[in-house]
C-alpha atoms as a PDB file:
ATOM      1  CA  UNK A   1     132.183 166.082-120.676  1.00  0.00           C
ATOM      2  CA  UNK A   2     135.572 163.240-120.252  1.00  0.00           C
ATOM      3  CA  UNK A   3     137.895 166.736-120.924  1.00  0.00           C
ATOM      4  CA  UNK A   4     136.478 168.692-118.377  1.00  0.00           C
ATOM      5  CA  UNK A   5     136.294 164.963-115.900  1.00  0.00           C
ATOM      6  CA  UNK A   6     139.964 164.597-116.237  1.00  0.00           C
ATOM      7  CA  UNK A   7     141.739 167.932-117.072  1.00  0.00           C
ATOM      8  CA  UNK A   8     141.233 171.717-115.336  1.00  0.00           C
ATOM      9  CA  UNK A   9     143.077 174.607-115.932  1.00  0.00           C
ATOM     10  CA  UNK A  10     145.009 176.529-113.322  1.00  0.00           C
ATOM     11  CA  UNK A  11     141.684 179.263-112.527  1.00  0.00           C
ATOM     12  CA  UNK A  12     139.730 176.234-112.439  1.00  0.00           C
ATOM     13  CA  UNK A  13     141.641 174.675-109.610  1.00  0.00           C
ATOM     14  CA  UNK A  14     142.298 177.966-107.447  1.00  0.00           C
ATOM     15  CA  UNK A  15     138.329 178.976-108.062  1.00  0.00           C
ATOM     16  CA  UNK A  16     137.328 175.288-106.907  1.00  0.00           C
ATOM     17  CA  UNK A  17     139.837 175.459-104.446  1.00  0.00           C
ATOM     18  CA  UNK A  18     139.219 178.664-102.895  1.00  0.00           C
ATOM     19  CA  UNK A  19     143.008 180.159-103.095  1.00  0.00           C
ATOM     20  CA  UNK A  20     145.178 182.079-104.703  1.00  0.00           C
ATOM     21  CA  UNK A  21     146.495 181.117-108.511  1.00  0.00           C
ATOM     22  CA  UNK A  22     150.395 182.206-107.347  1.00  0.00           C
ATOM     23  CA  UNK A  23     149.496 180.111-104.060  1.00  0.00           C
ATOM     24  CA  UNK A  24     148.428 177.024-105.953  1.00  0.00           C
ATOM     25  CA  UNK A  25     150.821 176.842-108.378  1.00  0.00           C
ATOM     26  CA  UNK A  26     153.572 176.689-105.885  1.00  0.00           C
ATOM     27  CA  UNK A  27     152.032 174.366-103.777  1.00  0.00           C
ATOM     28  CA  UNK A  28     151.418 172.390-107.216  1.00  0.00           C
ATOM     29  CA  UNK A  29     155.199 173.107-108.109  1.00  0.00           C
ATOM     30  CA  UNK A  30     156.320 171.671-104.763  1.00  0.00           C
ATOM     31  CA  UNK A  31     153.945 168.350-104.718  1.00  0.00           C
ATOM     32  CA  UNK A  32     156.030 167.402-107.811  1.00  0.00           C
ATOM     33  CA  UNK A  33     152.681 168.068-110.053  1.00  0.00           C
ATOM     34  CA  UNK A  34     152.975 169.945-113.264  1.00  0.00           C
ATOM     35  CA  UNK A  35     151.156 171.266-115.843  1.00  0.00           C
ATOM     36  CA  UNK A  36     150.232 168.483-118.883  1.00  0.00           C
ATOM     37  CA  UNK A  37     149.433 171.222-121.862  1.00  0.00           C
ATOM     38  CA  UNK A  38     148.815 174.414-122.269  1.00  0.00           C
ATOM     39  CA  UNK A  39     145.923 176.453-123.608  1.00  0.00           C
ATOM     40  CA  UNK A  40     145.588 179.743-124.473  1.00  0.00           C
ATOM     41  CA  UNK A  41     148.072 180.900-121.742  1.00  0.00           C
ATOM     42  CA  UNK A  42     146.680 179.162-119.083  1.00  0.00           C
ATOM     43  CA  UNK A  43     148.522 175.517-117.699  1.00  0.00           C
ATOM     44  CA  UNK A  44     146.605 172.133-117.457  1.00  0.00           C
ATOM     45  CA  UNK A  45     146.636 169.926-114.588  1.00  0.00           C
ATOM     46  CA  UNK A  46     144.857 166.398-114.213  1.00  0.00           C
ATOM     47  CA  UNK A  47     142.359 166.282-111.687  1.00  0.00           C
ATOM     48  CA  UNK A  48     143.688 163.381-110.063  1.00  0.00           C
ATOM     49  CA  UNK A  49     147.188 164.909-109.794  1.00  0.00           C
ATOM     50  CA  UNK A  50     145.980 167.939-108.031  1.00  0.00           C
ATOM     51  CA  UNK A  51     143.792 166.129-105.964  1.00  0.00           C
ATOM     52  CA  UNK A  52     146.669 164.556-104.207  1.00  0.00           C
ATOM     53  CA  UNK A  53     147.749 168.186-102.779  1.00  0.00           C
END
């Protein structure tokens, strides 16, 4: 699925990612990366914007 290719949501990231949601999103927050939409509650990142962390 292209959504799921080029968009994950914050519990996406920290499950992938093996850390802490609070954790991530700081570390997102400092790299200058932020959320694109957001669903439900939850922020959206682009994969290839987390990716540079």
């Amino acid at each position: 699925m292209k959504f799921k290719a080029e968009f994950a949501s914050l519990g996406n990231l920290e499950t992938e990612l093996g850390t802490r949601t609070w954790s991530l999103k700081r570390r997102l927050d400092n790299a200058g990366i932020f959320p694109v939409f957001e669903a439900a509650g939850m922020p959206y990142y682009r994969r290839a914007d987390a990716a540079r962390l």
